[in-house]
C-alpha atoms as a PDB file:
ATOM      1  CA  UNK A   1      76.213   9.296 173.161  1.00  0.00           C
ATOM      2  CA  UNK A   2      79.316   7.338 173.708  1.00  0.00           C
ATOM      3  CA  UNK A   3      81.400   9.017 176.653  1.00  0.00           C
ATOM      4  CA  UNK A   4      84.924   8.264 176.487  1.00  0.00           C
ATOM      5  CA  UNK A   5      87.097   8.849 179.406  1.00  0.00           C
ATOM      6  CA  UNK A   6      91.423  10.180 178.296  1.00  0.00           C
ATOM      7  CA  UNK A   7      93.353   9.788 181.399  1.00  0.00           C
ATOM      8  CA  UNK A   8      96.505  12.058 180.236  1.00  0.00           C
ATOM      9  CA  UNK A   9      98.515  14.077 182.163  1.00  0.00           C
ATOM     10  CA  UNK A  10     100.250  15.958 178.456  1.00  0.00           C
ATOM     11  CA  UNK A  11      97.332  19.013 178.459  1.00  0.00           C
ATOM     12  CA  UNK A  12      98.388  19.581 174.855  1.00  0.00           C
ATOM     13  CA  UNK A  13      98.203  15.109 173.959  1.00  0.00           C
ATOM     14  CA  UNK A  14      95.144  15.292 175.898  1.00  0.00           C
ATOM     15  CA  UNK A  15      93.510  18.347 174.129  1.00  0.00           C
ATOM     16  CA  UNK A  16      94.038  17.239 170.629  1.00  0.00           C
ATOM     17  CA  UNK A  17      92.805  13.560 171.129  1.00  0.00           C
ATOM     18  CA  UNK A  18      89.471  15.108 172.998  1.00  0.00           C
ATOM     19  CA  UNK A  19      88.848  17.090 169.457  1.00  0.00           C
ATOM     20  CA  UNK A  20      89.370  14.391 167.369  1.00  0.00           C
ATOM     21  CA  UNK A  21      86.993  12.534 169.451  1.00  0.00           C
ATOM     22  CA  UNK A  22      84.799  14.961 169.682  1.00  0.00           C
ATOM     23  CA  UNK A  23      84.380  15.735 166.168  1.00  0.00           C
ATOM     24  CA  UNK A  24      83.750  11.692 165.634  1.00  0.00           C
ATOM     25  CA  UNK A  25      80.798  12.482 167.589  1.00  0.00           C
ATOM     26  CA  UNK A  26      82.036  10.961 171.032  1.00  0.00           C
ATOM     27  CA  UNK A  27      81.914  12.753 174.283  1.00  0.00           C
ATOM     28  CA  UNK A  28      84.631  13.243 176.149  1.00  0.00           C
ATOM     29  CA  UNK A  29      85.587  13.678 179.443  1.00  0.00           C
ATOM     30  CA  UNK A  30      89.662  14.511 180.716  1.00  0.00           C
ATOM     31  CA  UNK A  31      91.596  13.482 184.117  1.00  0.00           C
ATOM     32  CA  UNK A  32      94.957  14.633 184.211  1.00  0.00           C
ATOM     33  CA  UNK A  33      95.778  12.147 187.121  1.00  0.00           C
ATOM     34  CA  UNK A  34      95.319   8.384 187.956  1.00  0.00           C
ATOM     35  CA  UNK A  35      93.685   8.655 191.125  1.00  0.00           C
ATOM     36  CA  UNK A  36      90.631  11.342 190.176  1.00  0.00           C
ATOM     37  CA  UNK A  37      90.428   8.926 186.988  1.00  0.00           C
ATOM     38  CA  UNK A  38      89.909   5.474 188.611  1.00  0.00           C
ATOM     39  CA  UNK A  39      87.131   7.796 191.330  1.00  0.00           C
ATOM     40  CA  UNK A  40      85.438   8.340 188.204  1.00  0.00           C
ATOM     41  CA  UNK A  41      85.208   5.476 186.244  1.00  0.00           C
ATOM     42  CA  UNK A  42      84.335   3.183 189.365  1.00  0.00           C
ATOM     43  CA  UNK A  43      81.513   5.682 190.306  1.00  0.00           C
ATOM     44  CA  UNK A  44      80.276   5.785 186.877  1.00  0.00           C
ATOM     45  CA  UNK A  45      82.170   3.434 184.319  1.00  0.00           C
ATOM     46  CA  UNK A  46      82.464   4.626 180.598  1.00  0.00           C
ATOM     47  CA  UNK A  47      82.226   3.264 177.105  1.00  0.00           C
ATOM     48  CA  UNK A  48      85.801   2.921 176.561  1.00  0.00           C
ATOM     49  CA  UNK A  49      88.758   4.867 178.159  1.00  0.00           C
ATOM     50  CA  UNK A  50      91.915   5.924 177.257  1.00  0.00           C
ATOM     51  CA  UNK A  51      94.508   5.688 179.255  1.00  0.00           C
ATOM     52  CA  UNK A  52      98.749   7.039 179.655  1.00  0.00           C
ATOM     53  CA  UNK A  53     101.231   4.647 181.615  1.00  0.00           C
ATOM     54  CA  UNK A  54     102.991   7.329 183.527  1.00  0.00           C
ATOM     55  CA  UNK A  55     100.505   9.176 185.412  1.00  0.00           C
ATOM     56  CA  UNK A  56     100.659  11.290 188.497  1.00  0.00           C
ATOM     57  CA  UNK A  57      99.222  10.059 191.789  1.00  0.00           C
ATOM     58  CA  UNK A  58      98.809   6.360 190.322  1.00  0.00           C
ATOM     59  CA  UNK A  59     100.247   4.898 187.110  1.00  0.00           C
ATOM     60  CA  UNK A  60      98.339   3.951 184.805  1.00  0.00           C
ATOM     61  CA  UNK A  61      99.258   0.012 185.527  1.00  0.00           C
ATOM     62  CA  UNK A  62      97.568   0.567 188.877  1.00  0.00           C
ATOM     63  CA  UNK A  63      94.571   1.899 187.064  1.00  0.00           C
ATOM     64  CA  UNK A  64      94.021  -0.871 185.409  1.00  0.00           C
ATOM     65  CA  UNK A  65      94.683  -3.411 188.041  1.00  0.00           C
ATOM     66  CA  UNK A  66      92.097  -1.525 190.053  1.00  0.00           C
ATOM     67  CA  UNK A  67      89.614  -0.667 187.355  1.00  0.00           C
ATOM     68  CA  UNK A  68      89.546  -4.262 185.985  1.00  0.00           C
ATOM     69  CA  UNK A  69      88.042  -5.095 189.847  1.00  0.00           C
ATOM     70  CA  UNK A  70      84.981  -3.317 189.244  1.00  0.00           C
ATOM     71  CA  UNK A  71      84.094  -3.229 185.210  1.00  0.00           C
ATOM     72  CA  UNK A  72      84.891  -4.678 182.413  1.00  0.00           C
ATOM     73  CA  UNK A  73      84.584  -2.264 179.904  1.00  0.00           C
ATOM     74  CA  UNK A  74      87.032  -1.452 177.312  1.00  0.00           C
ATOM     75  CA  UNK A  75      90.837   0.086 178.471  1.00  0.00           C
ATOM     76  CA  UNK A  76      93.338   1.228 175.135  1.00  0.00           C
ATOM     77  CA  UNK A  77      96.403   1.924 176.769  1.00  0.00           C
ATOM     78  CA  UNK A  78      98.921   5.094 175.502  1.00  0.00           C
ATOM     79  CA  UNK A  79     102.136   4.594 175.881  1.00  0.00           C
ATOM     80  CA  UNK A  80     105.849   6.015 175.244  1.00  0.00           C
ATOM     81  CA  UNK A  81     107.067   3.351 176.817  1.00  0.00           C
ATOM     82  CA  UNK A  82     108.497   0.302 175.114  1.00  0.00           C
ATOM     83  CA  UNK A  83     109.662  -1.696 177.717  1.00  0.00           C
ATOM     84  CA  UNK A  84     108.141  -5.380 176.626  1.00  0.00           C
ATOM     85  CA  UNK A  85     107.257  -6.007 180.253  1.00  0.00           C
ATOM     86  CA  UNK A  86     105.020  -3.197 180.866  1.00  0.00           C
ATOM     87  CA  UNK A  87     103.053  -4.054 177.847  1.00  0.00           C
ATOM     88  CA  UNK A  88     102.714  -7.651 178.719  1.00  0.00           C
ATOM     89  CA  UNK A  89     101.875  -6.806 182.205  1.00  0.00           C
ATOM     90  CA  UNK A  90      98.970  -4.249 180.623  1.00  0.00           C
ATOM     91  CA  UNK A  91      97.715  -7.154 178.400  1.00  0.00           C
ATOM     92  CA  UNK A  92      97.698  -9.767 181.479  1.00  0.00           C
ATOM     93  CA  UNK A  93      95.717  -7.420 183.348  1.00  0.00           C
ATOM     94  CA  UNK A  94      92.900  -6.937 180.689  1.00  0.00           C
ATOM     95  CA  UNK A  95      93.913  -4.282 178.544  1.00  0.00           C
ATOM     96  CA  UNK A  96      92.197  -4.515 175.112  1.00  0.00           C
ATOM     97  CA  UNK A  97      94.676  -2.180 173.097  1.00  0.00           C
ATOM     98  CA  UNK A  98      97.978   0.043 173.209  1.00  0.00           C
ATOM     99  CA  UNK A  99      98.682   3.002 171.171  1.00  0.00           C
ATOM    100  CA  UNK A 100     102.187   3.972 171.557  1.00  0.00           C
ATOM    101  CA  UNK A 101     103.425   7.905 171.142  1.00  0.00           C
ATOM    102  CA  UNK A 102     103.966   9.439 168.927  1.00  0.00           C
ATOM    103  CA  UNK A 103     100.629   8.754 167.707  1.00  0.00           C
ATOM    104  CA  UNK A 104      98.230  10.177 164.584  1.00  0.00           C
ATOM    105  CA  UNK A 105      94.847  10.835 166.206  1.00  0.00           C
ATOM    106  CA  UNK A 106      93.615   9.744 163.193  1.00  0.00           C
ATOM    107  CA  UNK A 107      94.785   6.498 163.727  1.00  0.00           C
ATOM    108  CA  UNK A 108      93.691   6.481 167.281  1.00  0.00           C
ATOM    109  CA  UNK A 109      90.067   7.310 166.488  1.00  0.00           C
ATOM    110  CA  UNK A 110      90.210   4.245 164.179  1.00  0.00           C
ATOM    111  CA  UNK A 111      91.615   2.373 166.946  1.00  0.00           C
ATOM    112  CA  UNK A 112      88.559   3.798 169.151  1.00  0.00           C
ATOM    113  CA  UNK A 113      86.023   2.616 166.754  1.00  0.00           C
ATOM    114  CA  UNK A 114      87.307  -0.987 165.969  1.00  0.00           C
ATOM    115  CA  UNK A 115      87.847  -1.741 169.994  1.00  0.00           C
ATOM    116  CA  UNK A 116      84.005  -0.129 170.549  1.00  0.00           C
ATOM    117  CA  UNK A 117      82.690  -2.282 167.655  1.00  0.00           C
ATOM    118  CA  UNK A 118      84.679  -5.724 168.725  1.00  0.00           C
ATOM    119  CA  UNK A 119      83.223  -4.885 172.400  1.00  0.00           C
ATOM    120  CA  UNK A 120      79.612  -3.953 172.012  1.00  0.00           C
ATOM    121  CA  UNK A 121      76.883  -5.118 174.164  1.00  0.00           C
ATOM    122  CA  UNK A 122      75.231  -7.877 172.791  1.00  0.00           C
ATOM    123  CA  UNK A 123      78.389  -9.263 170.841  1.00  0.00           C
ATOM    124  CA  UNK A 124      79.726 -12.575 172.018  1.00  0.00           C
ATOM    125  CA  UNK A 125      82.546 -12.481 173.642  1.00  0.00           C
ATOM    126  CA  UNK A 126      83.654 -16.459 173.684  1.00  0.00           C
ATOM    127  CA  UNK A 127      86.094 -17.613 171.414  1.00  0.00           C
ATOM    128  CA  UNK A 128      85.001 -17.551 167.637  1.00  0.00           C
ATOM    129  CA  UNK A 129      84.258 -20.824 166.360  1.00  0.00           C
ATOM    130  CA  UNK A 130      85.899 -22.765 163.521  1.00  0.00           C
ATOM    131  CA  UNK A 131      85.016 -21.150 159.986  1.00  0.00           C
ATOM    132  CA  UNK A 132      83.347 -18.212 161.855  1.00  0.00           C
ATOM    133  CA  UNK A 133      86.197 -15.680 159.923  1.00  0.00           C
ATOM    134  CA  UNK A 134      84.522 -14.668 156.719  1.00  0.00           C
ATOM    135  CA  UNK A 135      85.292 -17.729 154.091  1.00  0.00           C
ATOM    136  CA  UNK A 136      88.007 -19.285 156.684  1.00  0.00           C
ATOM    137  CA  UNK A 137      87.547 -22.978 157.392  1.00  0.00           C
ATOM    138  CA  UNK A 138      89.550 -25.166 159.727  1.00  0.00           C
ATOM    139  CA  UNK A 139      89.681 -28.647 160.506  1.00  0.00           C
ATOM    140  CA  UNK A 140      91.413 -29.706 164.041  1.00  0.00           C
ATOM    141  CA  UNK A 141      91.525 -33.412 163.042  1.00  0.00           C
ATOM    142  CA  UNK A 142      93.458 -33.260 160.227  1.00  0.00           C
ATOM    143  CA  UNK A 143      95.409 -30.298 160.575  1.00  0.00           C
ATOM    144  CA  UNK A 144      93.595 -28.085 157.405  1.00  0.00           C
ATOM    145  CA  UNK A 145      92.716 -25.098 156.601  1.00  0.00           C
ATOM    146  CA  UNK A 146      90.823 -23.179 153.893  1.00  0.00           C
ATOM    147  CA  UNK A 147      89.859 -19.917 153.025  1.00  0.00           C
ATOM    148  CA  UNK A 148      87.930 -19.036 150.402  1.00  0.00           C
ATOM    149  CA  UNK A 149      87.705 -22.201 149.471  1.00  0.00           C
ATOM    150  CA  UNK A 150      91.476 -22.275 148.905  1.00  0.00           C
ATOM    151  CA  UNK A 151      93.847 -24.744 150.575  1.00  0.00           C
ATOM    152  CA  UNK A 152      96.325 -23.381 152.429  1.00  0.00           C
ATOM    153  CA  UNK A 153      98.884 -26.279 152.695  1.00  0.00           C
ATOM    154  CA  UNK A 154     100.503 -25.099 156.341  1.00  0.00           C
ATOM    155  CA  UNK A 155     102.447 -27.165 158.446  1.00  0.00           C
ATOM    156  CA  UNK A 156     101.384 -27.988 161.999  1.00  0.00           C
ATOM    157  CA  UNK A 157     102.864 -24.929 164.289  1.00  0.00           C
ATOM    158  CA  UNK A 158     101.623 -22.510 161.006  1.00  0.00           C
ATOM    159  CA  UNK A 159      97.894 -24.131 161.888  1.00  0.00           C
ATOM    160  CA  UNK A 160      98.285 -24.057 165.614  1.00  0.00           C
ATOM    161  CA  UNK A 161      98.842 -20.359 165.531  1.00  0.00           C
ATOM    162  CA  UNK A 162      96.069 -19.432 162.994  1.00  0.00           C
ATOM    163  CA  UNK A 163      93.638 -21.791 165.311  1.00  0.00           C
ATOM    164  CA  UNK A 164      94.505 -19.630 168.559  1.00  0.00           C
ATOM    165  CA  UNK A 165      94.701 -16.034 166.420  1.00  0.00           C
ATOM    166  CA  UNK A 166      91.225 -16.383 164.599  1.00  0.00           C
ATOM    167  CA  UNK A 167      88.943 -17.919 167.361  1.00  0.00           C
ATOM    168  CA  UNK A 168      90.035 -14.170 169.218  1.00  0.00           C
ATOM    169  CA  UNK A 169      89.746 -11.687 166.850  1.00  0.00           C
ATOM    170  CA  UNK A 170      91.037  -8.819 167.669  1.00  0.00           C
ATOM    171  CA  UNK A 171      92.902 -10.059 170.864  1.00  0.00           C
ATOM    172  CA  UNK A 172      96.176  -9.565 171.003  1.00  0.00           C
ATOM    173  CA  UNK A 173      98.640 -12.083 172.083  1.00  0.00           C
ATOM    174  CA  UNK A 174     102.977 -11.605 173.610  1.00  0.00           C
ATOM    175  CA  UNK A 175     104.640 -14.390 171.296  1.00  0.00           C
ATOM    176  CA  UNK A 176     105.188 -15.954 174.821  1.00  0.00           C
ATOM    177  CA  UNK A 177     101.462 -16.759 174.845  1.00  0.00           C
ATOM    178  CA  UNK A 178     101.461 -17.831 171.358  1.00  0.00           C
ATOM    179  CA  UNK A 179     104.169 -20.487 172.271  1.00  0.00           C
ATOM    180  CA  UNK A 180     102.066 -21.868 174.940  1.00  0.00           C
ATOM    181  CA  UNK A 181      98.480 -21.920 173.516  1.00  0.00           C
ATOM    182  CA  UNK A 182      99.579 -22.805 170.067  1.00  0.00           C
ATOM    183  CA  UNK A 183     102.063 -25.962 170.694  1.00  0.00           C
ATOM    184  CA  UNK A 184     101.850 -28.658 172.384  1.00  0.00           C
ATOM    185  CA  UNK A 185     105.510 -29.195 172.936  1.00  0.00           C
ATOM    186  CA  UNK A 186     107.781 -25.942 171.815  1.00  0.00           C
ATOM    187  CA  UNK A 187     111.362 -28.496 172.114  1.00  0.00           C
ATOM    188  CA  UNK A 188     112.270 -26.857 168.881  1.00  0.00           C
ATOM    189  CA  UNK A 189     110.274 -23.782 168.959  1.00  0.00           C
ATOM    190  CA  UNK A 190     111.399 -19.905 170.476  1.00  0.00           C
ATOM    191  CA  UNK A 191     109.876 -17.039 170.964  1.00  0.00           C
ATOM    192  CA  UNK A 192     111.453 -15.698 167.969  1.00  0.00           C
ATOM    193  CA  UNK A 193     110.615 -18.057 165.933  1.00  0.00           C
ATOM    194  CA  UNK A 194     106.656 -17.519 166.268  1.00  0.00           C
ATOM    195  CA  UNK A 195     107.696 -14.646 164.040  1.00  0.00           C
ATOM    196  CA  UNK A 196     109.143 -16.774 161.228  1.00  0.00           C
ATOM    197  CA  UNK A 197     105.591 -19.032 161.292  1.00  0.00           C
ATOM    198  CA  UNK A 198     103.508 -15.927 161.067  1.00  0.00           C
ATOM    199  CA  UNK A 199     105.178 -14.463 158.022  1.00  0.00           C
ATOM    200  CA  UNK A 200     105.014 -17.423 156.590  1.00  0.00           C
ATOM    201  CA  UNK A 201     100.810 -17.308 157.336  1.00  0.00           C
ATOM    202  CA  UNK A 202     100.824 -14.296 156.614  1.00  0.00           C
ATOM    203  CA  UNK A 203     101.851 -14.966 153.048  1.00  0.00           C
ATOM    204  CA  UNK A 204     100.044 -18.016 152.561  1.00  0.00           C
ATOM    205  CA  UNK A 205      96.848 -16.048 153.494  1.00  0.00           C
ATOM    206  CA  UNK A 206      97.398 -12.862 151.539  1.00  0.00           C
ATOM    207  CA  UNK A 207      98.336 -15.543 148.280  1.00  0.00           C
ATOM    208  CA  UNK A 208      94.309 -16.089 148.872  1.00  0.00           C
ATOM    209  CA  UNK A 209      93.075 -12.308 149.744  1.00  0.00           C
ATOM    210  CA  UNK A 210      96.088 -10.129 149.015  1.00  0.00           C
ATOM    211  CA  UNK A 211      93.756  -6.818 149.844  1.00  0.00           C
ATOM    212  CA  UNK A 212      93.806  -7.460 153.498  1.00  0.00           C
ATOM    213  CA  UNK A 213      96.223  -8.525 155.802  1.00  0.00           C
ATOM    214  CA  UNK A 214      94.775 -11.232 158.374  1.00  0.00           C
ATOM    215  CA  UNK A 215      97.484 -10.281 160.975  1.00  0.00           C
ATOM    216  CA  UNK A 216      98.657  -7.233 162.966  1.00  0.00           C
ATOM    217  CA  UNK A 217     101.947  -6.790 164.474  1.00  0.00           C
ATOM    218  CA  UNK A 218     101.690  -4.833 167.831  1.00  0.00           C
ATOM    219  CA  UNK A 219     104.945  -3.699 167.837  1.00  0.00           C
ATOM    220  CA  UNK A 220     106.897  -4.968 171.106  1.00  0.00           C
ATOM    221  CA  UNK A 221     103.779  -7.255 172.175  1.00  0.00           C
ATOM    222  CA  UNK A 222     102.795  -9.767 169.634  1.00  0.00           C
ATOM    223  CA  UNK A 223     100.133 -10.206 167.142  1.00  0.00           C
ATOM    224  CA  UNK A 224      96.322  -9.965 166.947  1.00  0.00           C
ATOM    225  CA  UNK A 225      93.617 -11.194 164.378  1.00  0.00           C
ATOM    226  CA  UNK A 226      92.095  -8.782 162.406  1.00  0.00           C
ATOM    227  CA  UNK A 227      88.788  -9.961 160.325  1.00  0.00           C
ATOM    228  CA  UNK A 228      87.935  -7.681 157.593  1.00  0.00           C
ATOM    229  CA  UNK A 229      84.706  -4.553 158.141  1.00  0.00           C
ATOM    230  CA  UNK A 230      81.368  -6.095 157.438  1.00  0.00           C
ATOM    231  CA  UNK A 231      80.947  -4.943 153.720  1.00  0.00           C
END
């Protein structure tokens, strides 16, 4: 069975998301501290674990830092916390999600399931090849890109971004990443504007396949690739 370790210190946050888990047939296993959590999971790493920011003992940051020195299994951060540095400083350090509070455990068991599946053992992790996104087709010489078999007629920083976003599904990337993997020069190019190029992809991609949306917005990190369920 898939063990799942919640690192929470919120008995009542931590309760409710062990049910929800449970009842998607994962086991579950609680720490209401940092320190008695990152004992655990270097003695005996889990499947995936989630884990709160602001922790007794050691914050959640720490826990990561320290966890990431001994395994490499999956981390979804929960966090109140909206500061764009603390996220950023997660995602550096190898987190591979963030659920921010309020949250619908629901949507957090979802969350569970699509981090589990995109990190399974025998899944490659390298960067996904060119054309490897059901039906999309790129070509770094000339600039194109096709899915479906449709053109999509982007300019250059519009193809930049969809090269970086679909060879890591699921990854998620601060726009300040974006702006240096994406462009070779970024002269007339901001932060902000990565935002204007992705709603313009987005819309040129959902013209093609207007029942999924390639794209999702982490809200105060950045944006991550999201390739449609098998079937």
């Amino acid at each position: 069975m898939t063990r799942i370790v919640i690192v929470e210190d919120e008995i009542d946050i931590a309760s409710v998301v062990q049910d929800y888990l449970r009842h998607a047939g994962y086991e579950t296993e609680h720490f209401a501290d940092g320190q008695s959590a990152l004992d655990s999971i270097v003695a005996s790493p889990p499947d995936l674990t989630l884990l709160d920011i602001m922790l007794p003992r050691l914050d959640g940051i720490e826990v990561l830092r320290r966890a990431r020195s001994y395994t490499p299994h999956p981390i979804i951060m929960l966090t109140a916390r909206i500061e764009e540095v603390d996220r950023l400083l997660g995602l550096e350090l190898g987190a591979d999600d963030y659920v921010c509070k309020p949250f619908s455990p629901r949507e957090l068991v979802a969350r569970v399931r699509a981090v589990l599946r995109r990190t399974a053992p025998g899944l490659s992790q390298s960067p996904t090849p060119p054309g490897d996104a059901p039906g999309l087709l790129l070509d770094d010489v000339h600039w194109r890109a096709s899915l479906q078999g449709t053109p999509l007629n982007l300019t250059r920083r519009e193809f930049g971004l969809l090269q970086v976003l679909s060879r890591h599904p699921g990854r998620i990337f601060s726009r300040a990443r974006l702006l240096e993997l994406a462009y070779d020069d970024t002269v007339d190019v901001t932060e902000r504007a990565i935002d204007s190029h992705v709603k313009n992809l987005r819309r040129k991609l959902g013209a093609v396949t207007p029942e999924h949306d390639w794209i999702r917005s982490v809200y105060g990190v950045g944006f991550a690739w999201e390739a449609p369920a098998p079937g």
